[in-house]
PDB file of N, CA and C in Angstrom:
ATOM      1  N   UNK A   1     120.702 139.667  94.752  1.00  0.00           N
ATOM      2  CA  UNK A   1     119.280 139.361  94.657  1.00  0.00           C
ATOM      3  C   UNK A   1     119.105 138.001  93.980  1.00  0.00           C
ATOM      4  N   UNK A   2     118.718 137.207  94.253  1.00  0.00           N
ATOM      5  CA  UNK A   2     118.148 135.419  93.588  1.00  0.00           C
ATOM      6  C   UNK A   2     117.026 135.413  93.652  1.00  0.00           C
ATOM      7  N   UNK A   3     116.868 135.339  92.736  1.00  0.00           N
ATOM      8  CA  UNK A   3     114.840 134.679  92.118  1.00  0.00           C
ATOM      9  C   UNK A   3     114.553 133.725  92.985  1.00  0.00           C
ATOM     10  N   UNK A   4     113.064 134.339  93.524  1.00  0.00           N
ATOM     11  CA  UNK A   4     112.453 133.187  93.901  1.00  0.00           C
ATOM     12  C   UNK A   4     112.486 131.461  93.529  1.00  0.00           C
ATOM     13  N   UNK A   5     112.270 131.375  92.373  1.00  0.00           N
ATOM     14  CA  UNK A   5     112.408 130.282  91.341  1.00  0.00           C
ATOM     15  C   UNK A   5     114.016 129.456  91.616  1.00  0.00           C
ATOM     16  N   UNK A   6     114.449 130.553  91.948  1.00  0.00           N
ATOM     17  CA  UNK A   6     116.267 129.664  92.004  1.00  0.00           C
ATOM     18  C   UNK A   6     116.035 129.569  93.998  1.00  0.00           C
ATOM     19  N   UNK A   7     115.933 130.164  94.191  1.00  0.00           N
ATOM     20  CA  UNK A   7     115.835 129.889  96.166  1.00  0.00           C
ATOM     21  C   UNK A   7     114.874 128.917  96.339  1.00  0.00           C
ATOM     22  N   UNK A   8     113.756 128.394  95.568  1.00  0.00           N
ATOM     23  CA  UNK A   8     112.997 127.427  95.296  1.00  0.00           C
ATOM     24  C   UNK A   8     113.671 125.481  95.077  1.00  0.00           C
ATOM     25  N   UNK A   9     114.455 125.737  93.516  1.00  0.00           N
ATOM     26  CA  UNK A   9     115.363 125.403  93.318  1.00  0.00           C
ATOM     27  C   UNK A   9     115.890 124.831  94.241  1.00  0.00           C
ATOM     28  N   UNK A  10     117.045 125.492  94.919  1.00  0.00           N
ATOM     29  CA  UNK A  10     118.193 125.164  95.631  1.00  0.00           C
ATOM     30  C   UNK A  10     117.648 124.656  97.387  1.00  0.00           C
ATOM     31  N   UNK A  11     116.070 124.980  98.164  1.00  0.00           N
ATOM     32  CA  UNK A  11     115.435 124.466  98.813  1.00  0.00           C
ATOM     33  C   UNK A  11     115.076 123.301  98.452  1.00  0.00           C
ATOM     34  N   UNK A  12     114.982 122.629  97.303  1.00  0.00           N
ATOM     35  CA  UNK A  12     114.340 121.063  96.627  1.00  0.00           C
ATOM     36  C   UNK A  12     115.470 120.346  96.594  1.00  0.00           C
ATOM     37  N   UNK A  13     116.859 121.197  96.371  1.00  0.00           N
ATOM     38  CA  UNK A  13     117.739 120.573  95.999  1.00  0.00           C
ATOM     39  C   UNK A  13     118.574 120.186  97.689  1.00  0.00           C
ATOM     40  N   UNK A  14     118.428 120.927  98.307  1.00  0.00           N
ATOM     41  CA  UNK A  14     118.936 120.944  99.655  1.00  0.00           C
ATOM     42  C   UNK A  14     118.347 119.489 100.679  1.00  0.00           C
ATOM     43  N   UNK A  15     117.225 119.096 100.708  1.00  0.00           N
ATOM     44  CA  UNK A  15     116.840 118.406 100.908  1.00  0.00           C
ATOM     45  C   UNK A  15     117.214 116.632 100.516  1.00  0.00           C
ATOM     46  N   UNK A  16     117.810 116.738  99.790  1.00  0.00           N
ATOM     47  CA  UNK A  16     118.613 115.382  98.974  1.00  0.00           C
ATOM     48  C   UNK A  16     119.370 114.814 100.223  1.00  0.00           C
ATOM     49  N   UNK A  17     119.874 113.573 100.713  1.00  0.00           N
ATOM     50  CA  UNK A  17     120.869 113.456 101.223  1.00  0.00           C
ATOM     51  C   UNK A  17     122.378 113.832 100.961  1.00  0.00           C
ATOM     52  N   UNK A  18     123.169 114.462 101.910  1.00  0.00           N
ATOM     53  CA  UNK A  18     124.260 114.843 101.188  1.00  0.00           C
ATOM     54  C   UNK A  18     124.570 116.382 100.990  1.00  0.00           C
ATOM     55  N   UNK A  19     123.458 116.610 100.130  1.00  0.00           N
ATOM     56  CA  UNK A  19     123.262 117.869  99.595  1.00  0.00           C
ATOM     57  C   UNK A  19     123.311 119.105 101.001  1.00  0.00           C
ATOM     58  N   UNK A  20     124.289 119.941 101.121  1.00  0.00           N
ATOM     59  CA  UNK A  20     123.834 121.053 102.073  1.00  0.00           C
ATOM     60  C   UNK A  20     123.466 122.333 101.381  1.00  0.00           C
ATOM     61  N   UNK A  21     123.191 123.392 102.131  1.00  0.00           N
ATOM     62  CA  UNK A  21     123.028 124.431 101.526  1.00  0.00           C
ATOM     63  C   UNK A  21     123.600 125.145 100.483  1.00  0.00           C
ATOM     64  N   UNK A  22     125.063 125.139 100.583  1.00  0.00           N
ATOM     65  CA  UNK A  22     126.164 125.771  99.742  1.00  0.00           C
ATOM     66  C   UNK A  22     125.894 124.911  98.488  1.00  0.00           C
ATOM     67  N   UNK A  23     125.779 123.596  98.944  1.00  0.00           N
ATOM     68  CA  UNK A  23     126.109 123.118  97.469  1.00  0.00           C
ATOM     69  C   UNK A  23     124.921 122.704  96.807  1.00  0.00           C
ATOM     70  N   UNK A  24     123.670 122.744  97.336  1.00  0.00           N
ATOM     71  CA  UNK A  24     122.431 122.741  96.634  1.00  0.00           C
ATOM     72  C   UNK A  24     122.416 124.542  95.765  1.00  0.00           C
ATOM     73  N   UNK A  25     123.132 125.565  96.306  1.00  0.00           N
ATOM     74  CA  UNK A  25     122.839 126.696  95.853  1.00  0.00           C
ATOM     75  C   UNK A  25     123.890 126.182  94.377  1.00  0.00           C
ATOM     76  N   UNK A  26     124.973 126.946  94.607  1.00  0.00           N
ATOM     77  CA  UNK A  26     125.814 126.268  93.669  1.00  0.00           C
ATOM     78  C   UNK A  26     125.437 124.980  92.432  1.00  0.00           C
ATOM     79  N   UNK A  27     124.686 123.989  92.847  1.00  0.00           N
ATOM     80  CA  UNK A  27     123.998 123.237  91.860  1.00  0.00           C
ATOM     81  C   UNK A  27     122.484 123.450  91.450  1.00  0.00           C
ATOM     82  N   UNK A  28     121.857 124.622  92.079  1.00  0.00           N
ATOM     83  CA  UNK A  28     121.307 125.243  91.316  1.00  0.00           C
ATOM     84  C   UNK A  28     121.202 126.275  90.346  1.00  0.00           C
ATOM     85  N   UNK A  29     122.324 127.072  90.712  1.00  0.00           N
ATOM     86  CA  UNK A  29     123.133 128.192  89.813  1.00  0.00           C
ATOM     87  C   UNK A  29     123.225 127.131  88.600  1.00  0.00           C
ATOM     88  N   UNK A  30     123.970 126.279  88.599  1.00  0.00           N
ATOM     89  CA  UNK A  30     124.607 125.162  87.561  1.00  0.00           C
ATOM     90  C   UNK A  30     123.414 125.214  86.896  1.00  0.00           C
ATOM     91  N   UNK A  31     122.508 124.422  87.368  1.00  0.00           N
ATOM     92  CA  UNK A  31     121.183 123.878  86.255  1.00  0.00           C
ATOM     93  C   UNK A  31     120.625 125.143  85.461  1.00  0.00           C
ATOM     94  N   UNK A  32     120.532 126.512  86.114  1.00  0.00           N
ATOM     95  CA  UNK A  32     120.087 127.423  85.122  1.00  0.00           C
ATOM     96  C   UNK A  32     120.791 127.997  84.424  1.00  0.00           C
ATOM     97  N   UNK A  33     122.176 127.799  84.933  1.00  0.00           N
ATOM     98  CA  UNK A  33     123.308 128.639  83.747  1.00  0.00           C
ATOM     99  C   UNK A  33     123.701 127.363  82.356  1.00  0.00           C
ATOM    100  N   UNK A  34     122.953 126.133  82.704  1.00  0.00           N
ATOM    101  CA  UNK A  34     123.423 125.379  81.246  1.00  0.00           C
ATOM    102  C   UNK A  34     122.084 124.522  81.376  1.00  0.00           C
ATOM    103  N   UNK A  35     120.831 125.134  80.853  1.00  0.00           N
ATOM    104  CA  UNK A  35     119.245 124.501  81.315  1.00  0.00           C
ATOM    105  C   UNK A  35     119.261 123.175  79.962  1.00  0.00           C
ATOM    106  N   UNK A  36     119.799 123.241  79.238  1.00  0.00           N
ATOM    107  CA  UNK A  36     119.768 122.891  77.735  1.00  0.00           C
ATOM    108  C   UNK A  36     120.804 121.051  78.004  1.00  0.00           C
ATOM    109  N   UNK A  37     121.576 121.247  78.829  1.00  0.00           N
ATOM    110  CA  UNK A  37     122.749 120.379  79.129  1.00  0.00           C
ATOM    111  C   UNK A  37     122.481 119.689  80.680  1.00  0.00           C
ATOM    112  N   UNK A  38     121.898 120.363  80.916  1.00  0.00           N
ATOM    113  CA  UNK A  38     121.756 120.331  82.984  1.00  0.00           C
ATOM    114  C   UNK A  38     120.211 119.395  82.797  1.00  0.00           C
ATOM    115  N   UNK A  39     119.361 120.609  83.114  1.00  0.00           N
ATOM    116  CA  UNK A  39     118.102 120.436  82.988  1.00  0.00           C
ATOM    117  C   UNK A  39     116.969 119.062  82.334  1.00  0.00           C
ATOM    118  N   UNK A  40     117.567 119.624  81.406  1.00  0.00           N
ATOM    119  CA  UNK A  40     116.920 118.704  79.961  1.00  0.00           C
ATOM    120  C   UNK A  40     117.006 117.178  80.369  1.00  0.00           C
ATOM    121  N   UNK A  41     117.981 116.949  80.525  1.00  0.00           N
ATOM    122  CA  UNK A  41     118.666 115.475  81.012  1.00  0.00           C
ATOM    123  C   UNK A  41     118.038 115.144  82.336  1.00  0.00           C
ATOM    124  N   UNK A  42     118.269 115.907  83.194  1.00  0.00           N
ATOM    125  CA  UNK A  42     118.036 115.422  84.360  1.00  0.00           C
ATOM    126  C   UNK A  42     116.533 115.432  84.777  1.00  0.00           C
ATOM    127  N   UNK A  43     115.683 116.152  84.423  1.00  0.00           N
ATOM    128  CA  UNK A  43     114.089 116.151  84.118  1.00  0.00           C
ATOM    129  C   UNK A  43     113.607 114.897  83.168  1.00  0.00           C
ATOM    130  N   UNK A  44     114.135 114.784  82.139  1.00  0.00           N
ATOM    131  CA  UNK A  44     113.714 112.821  81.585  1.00  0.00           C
ATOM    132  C   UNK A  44     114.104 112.011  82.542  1.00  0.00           C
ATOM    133  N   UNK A  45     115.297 112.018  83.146  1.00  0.00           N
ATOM    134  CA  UNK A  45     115.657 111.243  84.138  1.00  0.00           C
ATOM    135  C   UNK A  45     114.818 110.910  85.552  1.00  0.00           C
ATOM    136  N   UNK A  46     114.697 112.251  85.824  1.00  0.00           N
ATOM    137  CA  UNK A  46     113.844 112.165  87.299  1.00  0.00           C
ATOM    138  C   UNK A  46     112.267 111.797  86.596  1.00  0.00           C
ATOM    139  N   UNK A  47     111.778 112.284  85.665  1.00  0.00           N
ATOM    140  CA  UNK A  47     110.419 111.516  85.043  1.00  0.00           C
ATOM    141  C   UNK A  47     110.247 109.967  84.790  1.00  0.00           C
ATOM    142  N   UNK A  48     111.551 109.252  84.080  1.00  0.00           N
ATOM    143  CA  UNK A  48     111.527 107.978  84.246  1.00  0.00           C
ATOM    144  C   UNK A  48     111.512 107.315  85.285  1.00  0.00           C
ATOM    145  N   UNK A  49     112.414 107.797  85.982  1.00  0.00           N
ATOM    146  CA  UNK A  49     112.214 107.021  87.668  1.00  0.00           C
ATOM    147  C   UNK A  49     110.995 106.827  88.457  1.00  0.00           C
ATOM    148  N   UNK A  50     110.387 108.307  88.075  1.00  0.00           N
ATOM    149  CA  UNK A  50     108.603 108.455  88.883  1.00  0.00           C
ATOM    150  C   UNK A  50     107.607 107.176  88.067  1.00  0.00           C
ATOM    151  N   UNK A  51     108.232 106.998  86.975  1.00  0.00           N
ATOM    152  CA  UNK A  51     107.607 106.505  86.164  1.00  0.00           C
ATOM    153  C   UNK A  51     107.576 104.683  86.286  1.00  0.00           C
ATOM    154  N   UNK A  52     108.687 104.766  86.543  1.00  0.00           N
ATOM    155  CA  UNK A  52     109.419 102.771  86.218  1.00  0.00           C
ATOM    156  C   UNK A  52     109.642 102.597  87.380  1.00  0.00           C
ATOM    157  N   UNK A  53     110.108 103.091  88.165  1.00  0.00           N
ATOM    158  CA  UNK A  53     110.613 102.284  89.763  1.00  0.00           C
ATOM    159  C   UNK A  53     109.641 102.177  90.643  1.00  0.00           C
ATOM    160  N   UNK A  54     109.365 100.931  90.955  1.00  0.00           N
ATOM    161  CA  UNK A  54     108.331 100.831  91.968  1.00  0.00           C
ATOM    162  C   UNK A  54     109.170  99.842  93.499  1.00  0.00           C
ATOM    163  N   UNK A  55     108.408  99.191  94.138  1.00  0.00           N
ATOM    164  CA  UNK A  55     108.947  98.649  95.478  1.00  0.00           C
ATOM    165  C   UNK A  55     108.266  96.975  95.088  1.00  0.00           C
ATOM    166  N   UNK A  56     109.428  96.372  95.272  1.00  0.00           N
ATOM    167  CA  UNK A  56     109.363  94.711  94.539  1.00  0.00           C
ATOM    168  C   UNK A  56     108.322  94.342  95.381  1.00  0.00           C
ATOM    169  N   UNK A  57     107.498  93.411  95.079  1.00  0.00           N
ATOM    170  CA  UNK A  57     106.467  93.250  95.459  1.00  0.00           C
ATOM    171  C   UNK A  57     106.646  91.873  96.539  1.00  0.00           C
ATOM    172  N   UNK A  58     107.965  91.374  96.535  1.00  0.00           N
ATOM    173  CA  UNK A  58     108.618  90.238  97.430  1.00  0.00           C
ATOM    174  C   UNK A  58     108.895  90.955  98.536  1.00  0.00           C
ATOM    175  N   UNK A  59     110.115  91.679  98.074  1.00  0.00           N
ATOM    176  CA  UNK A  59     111.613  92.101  99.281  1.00  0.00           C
ATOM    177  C   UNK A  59     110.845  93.724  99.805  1.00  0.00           C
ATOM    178  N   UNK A  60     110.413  94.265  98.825  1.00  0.00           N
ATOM    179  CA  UNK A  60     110.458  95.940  99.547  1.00  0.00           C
ATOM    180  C   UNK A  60     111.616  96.460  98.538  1.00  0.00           C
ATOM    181  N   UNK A  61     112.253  96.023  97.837  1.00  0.00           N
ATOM    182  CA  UNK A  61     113.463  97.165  97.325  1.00  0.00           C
ATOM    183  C   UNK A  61     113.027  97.676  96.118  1.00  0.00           C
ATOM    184  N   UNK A  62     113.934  98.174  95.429  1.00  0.00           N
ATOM    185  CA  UNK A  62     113.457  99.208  94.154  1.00  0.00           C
ATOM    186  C   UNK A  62     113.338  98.463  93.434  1.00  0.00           C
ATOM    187  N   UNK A  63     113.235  98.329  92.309  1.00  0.00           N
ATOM    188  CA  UNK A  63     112.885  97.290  91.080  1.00  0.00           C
ATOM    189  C   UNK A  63     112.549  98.217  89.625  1.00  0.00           C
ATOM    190  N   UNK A  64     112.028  98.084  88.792  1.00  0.00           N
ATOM    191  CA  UNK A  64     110.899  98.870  87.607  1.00  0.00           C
ATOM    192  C   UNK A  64     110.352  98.216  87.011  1.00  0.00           C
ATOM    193  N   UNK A  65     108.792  98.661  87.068  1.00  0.00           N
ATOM    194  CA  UNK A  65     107.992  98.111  86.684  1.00  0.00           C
ATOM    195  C   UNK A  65     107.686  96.408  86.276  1.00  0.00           C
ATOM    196  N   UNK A  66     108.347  96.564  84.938  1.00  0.00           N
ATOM    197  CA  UNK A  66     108.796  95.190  83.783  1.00  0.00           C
ATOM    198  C   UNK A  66     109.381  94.066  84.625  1.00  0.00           C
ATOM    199  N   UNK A  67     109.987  94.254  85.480  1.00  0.00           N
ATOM    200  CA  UNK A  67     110.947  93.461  86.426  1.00  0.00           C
ATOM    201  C   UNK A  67     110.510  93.255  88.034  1.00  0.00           C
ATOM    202  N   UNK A  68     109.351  93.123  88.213  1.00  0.00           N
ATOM    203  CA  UNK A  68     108.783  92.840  89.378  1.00  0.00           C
ATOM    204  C   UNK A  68     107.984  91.396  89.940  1.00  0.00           C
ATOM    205  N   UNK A  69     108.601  90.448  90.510  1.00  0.00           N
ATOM    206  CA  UNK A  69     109.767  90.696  91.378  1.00  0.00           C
ATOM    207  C   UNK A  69     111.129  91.260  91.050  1.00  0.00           C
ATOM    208  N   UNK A  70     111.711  91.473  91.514  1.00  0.00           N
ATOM    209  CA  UNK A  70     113.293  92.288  91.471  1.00  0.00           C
ATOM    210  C   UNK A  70     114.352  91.163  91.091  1.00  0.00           C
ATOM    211  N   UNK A  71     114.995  91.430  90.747  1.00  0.00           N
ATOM    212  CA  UNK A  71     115.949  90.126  89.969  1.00  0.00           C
ATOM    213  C   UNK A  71     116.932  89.306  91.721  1.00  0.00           C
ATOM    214  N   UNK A  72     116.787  89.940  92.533  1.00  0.00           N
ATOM    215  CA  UNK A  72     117.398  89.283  93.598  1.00  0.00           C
ATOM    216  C   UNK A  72     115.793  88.106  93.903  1.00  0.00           C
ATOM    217  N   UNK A  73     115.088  88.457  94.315  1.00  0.00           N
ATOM    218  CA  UNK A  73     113.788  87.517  94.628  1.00  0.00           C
ATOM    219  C   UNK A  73     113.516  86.878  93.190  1.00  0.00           C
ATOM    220  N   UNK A  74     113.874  86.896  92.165  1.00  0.00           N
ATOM    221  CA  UNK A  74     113.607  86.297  90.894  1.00  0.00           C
ATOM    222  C   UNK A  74     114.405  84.909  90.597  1.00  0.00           C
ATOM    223  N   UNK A  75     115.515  85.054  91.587  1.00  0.00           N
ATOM    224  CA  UNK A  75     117.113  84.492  91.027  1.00  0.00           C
ATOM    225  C   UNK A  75     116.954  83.361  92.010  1.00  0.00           C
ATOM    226  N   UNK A  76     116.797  82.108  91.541  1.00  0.00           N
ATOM    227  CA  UNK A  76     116.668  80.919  91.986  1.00  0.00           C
ATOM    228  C   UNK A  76     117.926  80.325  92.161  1.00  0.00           C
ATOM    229  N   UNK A  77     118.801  80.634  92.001  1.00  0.00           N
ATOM    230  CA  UNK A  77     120.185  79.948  92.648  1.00  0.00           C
ATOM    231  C   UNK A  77     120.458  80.938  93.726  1.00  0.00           C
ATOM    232  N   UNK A  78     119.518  81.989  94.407  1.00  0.00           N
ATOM    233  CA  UNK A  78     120.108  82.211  95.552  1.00  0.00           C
ATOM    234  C   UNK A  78     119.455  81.628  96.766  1.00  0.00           C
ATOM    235  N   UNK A  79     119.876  81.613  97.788  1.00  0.00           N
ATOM    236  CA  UNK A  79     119.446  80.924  99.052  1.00  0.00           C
ATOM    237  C   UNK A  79     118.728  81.206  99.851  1.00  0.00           C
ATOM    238  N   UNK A  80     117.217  80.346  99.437  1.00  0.00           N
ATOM    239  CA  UNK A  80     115.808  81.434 100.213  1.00  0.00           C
ATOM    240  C   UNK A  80     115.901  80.713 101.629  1.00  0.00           C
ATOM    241  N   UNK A  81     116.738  80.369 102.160  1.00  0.00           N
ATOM    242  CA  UNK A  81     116.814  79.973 103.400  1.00  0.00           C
ATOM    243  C   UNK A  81     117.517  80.569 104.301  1.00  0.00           C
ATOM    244  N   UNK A  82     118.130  81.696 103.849  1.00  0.00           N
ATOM    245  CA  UNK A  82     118.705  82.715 104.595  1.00  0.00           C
ATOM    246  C   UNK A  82     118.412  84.211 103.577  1.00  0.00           C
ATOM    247  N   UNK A  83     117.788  85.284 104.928  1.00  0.00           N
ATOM    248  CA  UNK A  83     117.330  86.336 104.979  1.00  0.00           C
ATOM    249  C   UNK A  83     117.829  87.597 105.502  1.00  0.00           C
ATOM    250  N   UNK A  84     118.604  88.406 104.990  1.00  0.00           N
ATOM    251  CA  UNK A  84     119.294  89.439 105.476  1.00  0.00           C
ATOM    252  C   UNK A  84     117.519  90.306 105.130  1.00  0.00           C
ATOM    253  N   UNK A  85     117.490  91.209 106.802  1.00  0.00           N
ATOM    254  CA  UNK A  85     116.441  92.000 107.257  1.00  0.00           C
ATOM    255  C   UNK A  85     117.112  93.674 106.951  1.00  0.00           C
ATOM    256  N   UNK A  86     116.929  94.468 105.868  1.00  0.00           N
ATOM    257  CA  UNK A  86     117.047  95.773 105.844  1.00  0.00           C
ATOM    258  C   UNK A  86     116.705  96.414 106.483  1.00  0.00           C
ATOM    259  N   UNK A  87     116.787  98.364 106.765  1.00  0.00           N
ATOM    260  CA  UNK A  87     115.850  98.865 106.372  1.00  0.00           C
ATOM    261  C   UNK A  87     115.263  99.625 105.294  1.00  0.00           C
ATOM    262  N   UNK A  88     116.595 100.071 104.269  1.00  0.00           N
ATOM    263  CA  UNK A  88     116.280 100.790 103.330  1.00  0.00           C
ATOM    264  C   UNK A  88     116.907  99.967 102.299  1.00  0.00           C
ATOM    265  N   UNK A  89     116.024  99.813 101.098  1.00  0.00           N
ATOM    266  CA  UNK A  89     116.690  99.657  99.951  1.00  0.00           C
ATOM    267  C   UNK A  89     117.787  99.965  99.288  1.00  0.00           C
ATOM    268  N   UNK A  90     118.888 101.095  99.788  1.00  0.00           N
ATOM    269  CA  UNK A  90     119.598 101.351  99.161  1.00  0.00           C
ATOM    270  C   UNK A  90     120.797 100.446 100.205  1.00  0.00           C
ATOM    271  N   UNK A  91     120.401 100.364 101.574  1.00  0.00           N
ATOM    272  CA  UNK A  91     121.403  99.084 102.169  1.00  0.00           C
ATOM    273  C   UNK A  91     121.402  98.014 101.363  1.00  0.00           C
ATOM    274  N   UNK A  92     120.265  97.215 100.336  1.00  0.00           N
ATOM    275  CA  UNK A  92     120.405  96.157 100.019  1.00  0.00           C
ATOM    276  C   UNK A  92     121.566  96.352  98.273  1.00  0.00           C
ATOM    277  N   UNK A  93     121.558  97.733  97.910  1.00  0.00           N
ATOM    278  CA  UNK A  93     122.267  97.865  96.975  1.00  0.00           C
ATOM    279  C   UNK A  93     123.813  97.712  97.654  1.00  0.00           C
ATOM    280  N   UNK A  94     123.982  98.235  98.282  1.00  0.00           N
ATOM    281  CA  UNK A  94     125.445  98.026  99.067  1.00  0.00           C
ATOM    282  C   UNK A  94     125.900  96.664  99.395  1.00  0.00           C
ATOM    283  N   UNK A  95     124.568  96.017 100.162  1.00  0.00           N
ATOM    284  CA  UNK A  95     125.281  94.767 100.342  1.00  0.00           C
ATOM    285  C   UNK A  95     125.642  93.742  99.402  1.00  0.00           C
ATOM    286  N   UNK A  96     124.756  94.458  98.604  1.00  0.00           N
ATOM    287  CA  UNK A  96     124.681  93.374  96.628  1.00  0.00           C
ATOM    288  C   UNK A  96     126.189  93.515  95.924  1.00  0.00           C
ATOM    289  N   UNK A  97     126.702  94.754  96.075  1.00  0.00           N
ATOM    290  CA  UNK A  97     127.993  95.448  95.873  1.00  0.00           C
ATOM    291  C   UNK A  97     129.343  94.545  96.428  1.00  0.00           C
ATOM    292  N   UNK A  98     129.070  93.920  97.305  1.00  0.00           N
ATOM    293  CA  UNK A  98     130.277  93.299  97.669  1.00  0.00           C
ATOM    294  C   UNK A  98     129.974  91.994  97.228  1.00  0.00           C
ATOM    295  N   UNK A  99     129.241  91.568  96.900  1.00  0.00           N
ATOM    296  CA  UNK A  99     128.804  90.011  96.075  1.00  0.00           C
ATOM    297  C   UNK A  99     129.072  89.047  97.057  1.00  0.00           C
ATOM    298  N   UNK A 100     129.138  88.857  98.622  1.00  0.00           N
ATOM    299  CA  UNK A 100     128.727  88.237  99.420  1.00  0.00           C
ATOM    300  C   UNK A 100     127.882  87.588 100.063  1.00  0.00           C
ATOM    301  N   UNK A 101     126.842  88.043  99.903  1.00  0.00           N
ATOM    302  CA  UNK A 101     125.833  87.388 100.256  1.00  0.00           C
ATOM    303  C   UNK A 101     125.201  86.539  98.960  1.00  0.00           C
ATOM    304  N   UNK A 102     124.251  85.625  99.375  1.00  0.00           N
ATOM    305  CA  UNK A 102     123.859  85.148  98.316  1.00  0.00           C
ATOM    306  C   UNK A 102     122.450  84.699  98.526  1.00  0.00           C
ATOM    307  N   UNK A 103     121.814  85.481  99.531  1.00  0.00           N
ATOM    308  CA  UNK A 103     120.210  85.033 100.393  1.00  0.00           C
ATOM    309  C   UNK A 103     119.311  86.182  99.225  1.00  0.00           C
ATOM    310  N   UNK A 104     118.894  85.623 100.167  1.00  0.00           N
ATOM    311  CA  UNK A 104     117.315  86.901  99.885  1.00  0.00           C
ATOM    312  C   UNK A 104     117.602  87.923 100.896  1.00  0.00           C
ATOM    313  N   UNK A 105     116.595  88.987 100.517  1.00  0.00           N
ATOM    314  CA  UNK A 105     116.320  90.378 101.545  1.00  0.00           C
ATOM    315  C   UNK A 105     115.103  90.530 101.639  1.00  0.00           C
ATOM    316  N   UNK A 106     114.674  91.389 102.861  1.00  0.00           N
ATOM    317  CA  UNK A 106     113.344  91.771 103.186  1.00  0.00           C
ATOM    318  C   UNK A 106     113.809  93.167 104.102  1.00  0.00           C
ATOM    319  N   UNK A 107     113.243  94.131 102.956  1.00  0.00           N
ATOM    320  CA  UNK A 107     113.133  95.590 103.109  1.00  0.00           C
ATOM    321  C   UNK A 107     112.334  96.007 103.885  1.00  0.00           C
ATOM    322  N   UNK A 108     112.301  96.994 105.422  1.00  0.00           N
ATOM    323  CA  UNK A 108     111.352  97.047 106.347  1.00  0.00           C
ATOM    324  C   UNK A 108     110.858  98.477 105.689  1.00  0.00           C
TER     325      UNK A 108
END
């Protein structure tokens, strides 16, 4: 028998990329068997994010708040004459990752 509240849970959690059924259940078991260690943490966490991350007001990518434009559209030694076209912000974290490029982005 599983509580509503945990089949709730593990439906919010399922939805994540990545995340399938088995292991959204399983990482919801987790969060209520250590709420104090699990929970606690990860609820300030997901509150700050709702809170500080917004969409740069240049490129489209993530940014927070304080820092808008985003430090890639901020950064004047990079090369606004070439434009790598995204579509998701988290492509532009990847491509930032290999320290190759050195343009700007524009997040669709």
């Amino acid at each position: 028998m599983t509580l509503k509240v945990v089949e709730d849970l593990e439906k919010a959690l399922a939805n994540l990329p990545g995340m399938g059924r088995r292991s959204a259940s399983r990482a919801a078991l987790a969060l209520v068997r250590d709420q104090d260690r699990l929970i606690v943490p990860l609820l300030a966490a997901l509150n700050a994010a709702r809170a500080e991350v917004v969409s740069c007001s240049k490129c489209g990518s993530f940014t927070v708040r304080s820092a808008n434009p985003c430090v890639c559209c901020s950064d004047d030694t990079r090369d606004s004459t070439i434009l790598c076209v995204v579509e998701e912000p988290a492509d532009i974290v990847q491509i930032e990752s290999s320290g190759a490029f050195k343009g700007k982005y524009h997040c669709l």
